[in-house]
PDB file of N, CA and C in Angstrom:
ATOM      1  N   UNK A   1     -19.209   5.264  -0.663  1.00  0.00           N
ATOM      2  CA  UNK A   1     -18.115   5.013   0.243  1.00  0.00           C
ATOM      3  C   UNK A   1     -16.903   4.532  -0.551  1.00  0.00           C
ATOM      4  N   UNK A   2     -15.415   4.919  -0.004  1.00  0.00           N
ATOM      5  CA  UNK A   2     -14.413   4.616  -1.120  1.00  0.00           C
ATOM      6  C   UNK A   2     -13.445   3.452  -0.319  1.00  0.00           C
ATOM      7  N   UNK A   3     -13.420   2.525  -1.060  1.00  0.00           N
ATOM      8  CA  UNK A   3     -12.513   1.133  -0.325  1.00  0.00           C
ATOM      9  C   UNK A   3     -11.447   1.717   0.406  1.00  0.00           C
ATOM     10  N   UNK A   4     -10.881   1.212   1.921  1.00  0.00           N
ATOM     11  CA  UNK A   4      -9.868   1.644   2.286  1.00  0.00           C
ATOM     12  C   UNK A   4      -9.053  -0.043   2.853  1.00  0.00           C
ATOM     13  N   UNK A   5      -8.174   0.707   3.035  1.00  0.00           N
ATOM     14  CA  UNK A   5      -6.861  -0.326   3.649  1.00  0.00           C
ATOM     15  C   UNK A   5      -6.029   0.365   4.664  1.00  0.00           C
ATOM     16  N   UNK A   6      -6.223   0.636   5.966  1.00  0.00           N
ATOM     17  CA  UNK A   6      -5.198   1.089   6.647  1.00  0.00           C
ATOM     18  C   UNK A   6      -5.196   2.680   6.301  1.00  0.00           C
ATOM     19  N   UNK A   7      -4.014   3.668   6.216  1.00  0.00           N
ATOM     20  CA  UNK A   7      -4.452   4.531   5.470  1.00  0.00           C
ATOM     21  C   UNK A   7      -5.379   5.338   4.670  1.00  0.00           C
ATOM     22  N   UNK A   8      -4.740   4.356   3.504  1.00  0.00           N
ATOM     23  CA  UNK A   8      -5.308   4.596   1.853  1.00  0.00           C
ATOM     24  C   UNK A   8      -6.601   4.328   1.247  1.00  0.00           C
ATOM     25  N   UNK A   9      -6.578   4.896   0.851  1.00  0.00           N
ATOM     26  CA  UNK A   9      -8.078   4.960  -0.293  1.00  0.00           C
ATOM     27  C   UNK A   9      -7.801   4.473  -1.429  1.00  0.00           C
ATOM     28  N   UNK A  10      -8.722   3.540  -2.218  1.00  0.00           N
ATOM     29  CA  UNK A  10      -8.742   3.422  -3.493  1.00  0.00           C
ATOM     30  C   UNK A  10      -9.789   3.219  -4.426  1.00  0.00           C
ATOM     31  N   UNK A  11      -9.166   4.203  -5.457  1.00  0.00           N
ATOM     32  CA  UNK A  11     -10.533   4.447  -6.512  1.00  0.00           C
ATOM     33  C   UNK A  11     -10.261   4.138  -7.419  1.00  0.00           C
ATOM     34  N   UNK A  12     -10.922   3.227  -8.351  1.00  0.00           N
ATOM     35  CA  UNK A  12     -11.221   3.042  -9.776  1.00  0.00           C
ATOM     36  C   UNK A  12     -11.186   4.345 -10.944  1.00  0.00           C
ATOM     37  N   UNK A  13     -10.116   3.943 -11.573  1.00  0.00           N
ATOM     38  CA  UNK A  13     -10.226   5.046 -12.856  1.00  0.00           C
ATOM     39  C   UNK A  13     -10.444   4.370 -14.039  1.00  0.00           C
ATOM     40  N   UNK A  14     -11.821   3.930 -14.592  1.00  0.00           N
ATOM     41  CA  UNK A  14     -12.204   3.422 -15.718  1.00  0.00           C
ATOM     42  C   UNK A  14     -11.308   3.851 -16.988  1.00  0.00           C
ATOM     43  N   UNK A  15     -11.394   5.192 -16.855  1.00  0.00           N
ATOM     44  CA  UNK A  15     -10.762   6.014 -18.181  1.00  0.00           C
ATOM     45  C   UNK A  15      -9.272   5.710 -18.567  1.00  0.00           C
ATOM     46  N   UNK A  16      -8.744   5.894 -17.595  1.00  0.00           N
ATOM     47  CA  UNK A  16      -6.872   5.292 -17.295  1.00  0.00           C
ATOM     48  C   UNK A  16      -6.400   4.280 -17.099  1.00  0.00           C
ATOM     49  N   UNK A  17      -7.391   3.032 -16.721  1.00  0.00           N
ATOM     50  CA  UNK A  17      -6.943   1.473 -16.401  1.00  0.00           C
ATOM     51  C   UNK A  17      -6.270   1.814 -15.204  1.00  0.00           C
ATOM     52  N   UNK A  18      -6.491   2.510 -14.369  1.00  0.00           N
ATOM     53  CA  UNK A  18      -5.498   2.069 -13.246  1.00  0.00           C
ATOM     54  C   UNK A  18      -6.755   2.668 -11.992  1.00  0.00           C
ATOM     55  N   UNK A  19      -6.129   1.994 -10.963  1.00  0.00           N
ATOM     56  CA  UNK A  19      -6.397   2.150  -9.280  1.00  0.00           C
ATOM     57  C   UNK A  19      -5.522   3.635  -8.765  1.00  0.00           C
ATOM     58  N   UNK A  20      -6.273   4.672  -8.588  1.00  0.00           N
ATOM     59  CA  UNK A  20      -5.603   5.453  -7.654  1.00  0.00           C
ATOM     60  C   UNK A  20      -5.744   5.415  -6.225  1.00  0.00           C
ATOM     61  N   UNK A  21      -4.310   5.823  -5.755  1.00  0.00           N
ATOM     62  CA  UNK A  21      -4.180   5.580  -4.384  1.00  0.00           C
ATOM     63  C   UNK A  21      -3.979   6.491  -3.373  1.00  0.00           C
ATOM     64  N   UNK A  22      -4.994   7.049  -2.686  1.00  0.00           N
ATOM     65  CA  UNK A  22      -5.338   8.551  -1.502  1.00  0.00           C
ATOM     66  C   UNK A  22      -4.686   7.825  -0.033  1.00  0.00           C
ATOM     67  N   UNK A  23      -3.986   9.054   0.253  1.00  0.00           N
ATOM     68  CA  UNK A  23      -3.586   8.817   1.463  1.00  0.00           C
ATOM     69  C   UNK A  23      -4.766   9.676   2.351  1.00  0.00           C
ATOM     70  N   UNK A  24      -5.548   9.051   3.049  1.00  0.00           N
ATOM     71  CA  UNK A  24      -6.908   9.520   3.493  1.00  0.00           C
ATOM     72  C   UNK A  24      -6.585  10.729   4.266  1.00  0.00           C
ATOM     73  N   UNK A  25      -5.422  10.659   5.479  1.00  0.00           N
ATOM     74  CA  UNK A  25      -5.405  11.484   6.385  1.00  0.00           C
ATOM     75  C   UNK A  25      -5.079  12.571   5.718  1.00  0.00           C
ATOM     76  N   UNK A  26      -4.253  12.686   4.200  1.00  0.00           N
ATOM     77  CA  UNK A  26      -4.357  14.257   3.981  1.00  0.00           C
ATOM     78  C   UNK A  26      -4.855  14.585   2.319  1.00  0.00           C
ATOM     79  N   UNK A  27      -5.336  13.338   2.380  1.00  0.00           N
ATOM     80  CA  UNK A  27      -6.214  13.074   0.759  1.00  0.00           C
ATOM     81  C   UNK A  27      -5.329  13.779  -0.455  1.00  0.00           C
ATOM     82  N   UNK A  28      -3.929  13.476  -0.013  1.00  0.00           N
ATOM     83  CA  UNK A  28      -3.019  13.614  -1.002  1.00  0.00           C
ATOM     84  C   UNK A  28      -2.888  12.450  -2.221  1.00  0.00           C
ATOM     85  N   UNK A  29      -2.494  12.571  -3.379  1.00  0.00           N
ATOM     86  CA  UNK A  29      -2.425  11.257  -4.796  1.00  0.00           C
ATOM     87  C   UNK A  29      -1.092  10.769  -4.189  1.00  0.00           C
ATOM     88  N   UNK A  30      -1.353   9.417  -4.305  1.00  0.00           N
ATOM     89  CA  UNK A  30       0.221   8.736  -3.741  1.00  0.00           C
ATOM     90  C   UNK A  30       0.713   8.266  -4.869  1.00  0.00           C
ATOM     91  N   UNK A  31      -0.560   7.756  -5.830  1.00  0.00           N
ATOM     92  CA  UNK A  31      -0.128   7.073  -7.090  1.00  0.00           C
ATOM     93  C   UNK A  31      -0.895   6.423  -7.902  1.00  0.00           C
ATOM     94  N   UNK A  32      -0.562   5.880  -8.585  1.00  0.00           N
ATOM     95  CA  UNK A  32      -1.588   4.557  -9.746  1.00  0.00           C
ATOM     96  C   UNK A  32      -0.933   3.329  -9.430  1.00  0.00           C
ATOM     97  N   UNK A  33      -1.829   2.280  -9.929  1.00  0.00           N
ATOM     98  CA  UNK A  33      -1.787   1.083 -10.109  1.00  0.00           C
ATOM     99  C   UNK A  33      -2.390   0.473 -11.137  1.00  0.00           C
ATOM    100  N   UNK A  34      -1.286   0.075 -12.373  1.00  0.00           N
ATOM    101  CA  UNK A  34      -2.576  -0.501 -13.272  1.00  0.00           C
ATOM    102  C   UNK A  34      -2.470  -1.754 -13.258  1.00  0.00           C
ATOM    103  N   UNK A  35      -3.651  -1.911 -14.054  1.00  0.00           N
ATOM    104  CA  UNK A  35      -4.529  -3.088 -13.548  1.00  0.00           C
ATOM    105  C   UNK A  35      -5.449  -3.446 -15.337  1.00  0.00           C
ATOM    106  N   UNK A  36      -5.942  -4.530 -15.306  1.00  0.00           N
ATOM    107  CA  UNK A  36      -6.353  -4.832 -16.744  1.00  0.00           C
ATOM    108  C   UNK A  36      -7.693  -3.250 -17.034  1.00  0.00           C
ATOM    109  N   UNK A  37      -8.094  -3.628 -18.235  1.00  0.00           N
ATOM    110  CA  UNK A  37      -9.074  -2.710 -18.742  1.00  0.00           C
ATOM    111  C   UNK A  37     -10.335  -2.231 -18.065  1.00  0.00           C
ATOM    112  N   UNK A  38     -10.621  -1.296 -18.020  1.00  0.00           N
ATOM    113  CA  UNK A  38     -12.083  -0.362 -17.384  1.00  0.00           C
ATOM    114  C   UNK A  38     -12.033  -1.187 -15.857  1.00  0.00           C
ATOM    115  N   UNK A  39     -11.443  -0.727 -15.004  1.00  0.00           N
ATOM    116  CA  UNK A  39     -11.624  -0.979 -13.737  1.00  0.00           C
ATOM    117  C   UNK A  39     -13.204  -0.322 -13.600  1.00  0.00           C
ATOM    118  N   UNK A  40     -14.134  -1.122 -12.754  1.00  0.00           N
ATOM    119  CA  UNK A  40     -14.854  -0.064 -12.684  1.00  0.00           C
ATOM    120  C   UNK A  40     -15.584  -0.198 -11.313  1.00  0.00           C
ATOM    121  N   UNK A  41     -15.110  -0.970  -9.805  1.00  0.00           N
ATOM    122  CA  UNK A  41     -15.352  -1.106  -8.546  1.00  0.00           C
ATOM    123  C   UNK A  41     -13.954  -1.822  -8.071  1.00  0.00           C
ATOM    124  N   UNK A  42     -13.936  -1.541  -6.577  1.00  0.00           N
ATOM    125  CA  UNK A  42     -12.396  -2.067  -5.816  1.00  0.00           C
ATOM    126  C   UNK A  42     -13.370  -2.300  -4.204  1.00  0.00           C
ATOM    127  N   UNK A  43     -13.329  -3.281  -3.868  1.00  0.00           N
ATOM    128  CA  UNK A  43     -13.875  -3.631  -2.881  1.00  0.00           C
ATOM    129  C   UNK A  43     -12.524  -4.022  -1.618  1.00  0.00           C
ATOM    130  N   UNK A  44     -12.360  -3.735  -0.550  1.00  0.00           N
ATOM    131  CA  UNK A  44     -11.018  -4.313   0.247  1.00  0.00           C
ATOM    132  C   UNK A  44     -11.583  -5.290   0.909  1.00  0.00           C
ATOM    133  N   UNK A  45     -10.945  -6.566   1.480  1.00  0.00           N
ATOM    134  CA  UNK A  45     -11.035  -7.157   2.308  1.00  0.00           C
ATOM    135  C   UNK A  45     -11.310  -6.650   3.671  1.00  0.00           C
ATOM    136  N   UNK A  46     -12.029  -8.078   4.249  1.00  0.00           N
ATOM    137  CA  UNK A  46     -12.597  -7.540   5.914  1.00  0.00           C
ATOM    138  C   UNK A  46     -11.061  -7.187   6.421  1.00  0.00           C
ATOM    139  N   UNK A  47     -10.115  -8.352   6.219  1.00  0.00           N
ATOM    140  CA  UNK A  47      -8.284  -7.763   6.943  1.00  0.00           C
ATOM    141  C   UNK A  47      -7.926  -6.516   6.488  1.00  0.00           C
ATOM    142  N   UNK A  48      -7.984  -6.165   5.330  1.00  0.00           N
ATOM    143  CA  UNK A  48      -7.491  -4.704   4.628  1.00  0.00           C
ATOM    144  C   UNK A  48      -6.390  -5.367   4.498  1.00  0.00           C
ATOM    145  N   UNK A  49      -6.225  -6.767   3.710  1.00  0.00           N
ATOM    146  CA  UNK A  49      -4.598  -7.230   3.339  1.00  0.00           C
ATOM    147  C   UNK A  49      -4.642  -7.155   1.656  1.00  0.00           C
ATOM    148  N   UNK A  50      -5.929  -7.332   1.233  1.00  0.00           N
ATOM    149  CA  UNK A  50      -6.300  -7.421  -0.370  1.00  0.00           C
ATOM    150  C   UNK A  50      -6.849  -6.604  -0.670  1.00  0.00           C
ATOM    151  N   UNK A  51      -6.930  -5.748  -1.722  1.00  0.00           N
ATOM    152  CA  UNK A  51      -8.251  -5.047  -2.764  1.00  0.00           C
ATOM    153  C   UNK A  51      -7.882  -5.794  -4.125  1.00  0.00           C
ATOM    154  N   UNK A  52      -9.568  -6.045  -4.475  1.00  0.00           N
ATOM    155  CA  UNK A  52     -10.209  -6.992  -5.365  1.00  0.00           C
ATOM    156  C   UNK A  52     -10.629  -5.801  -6.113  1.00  0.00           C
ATOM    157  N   UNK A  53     -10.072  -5.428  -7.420  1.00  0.00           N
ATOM    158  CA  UNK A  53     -10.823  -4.895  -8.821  1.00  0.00           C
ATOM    159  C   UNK A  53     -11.632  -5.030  -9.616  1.00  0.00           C
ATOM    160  N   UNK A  54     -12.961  -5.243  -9.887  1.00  0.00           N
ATOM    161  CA  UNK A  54     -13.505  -5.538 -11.480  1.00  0.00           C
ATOM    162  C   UNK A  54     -13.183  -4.796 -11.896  1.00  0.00           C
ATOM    163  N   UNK A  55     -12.505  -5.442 -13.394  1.00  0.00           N
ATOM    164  CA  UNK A  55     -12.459  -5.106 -14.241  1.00  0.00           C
ATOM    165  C   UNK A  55     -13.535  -5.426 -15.753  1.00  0.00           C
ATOM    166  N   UNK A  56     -14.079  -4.750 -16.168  1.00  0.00           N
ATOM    167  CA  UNK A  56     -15.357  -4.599 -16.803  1.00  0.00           C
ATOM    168  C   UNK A  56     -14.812  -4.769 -18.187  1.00  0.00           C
ATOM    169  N   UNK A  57     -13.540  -3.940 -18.613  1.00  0.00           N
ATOM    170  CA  UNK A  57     -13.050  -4.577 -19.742  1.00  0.00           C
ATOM    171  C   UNK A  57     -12.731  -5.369 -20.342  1.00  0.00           C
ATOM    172  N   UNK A  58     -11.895  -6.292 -19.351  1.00  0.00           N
ATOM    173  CA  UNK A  58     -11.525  -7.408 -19.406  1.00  0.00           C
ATOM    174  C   UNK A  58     -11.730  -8.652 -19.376  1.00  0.00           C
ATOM    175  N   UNK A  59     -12.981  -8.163 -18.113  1.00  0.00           N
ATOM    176  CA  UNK A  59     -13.737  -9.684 -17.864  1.00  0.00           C
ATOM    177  C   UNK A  59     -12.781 -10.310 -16.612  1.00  0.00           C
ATOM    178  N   UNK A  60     -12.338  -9.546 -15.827  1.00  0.00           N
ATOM    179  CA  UNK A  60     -11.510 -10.038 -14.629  1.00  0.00           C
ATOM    180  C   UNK A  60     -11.714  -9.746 -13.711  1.00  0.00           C
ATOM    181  N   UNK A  61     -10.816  -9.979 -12.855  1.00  0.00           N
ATOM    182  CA  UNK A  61     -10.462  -9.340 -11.399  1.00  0.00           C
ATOM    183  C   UNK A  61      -9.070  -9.344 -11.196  1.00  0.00           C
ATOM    184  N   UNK A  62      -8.940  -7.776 -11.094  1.00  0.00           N
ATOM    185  CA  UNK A  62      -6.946  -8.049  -9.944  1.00  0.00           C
ATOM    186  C   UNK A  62      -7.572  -8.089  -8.505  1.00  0.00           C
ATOM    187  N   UNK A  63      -6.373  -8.604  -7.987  1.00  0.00           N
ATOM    188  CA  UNK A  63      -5.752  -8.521  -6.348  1.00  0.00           C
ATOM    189  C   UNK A  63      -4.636  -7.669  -6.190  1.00  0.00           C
ATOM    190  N   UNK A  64      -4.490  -6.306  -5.609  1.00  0.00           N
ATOM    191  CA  UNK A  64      -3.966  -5.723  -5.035  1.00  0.00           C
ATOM    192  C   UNK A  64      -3.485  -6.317  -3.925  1.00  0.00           C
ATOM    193  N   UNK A  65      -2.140  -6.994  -3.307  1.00  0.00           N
ATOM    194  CA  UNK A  65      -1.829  -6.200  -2.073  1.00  0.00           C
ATOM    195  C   UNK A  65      -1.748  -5.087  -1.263  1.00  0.00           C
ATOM    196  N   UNK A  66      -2.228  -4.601  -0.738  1.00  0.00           N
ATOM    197  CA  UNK A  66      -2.453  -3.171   0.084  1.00  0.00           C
ATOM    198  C   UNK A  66      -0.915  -2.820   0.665  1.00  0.00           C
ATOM    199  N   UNK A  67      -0.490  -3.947   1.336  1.00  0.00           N
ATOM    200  CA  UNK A  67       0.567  -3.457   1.982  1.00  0.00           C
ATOM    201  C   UNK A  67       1.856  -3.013   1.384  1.00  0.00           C
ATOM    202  N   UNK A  68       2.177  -3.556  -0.184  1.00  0.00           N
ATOM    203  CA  UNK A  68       2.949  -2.284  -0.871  1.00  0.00           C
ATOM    204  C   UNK A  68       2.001  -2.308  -2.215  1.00  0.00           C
ATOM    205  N   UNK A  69       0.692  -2.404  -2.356  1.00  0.00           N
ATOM    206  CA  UNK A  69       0.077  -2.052  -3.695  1.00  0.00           C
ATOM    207  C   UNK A  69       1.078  -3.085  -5.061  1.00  0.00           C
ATOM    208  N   UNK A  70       1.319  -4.416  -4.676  1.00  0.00           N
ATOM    209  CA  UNK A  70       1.535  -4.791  -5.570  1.00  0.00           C
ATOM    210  C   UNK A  70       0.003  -5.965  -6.695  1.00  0.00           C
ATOM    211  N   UNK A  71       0.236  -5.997  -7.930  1.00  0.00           N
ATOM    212  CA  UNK A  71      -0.341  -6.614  -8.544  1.00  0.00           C
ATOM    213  C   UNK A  71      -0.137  -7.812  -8.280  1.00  0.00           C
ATOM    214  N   UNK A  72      -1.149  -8.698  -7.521  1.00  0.00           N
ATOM    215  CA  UNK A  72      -0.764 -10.154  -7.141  1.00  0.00           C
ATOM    216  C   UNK A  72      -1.658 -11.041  -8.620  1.00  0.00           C
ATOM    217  N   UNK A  73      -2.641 -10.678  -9.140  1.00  0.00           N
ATOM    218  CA  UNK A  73      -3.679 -11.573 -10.294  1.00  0.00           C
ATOM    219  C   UNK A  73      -4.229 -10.153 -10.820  1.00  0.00           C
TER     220      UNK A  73
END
């Protein structure tokens, strides 16, 4: 199953460091988001106000805002 928020979809791109972002209803690429090293799961919040990244490279986690995909951590 692929994390959503409203819309969008988002998937982990280990290879690229970044979060891509599907607009579900016509599963068009809206964009990237990077984010620290080897993303490699994005889980959204029960609100769909956050997506939470591991990052496997790094040893972290970002926070996405959903509502304009900004890098909050």
């Amino acid at each position: 199953m692929t994390p959503s928020a409203g819309p969008f979809a988002y998937l982990a791109d280990s290879a690229a460091g970044v979060v891509r972002v599907i607009d579900q209803a016509t599963e068009a690429f809206i964009g990237s988001i990077a984010v620290a090293a080897s993303p490699r799961s994005v889980v959204v919040s029960p609100d769909a106000v956050h997506a939470y990244v591991a990052n496997q490279g790094a040893d972290s986690l970002s926070v996405i805002r959903t509502s304009d995909n900004a890098v909050l951590a």
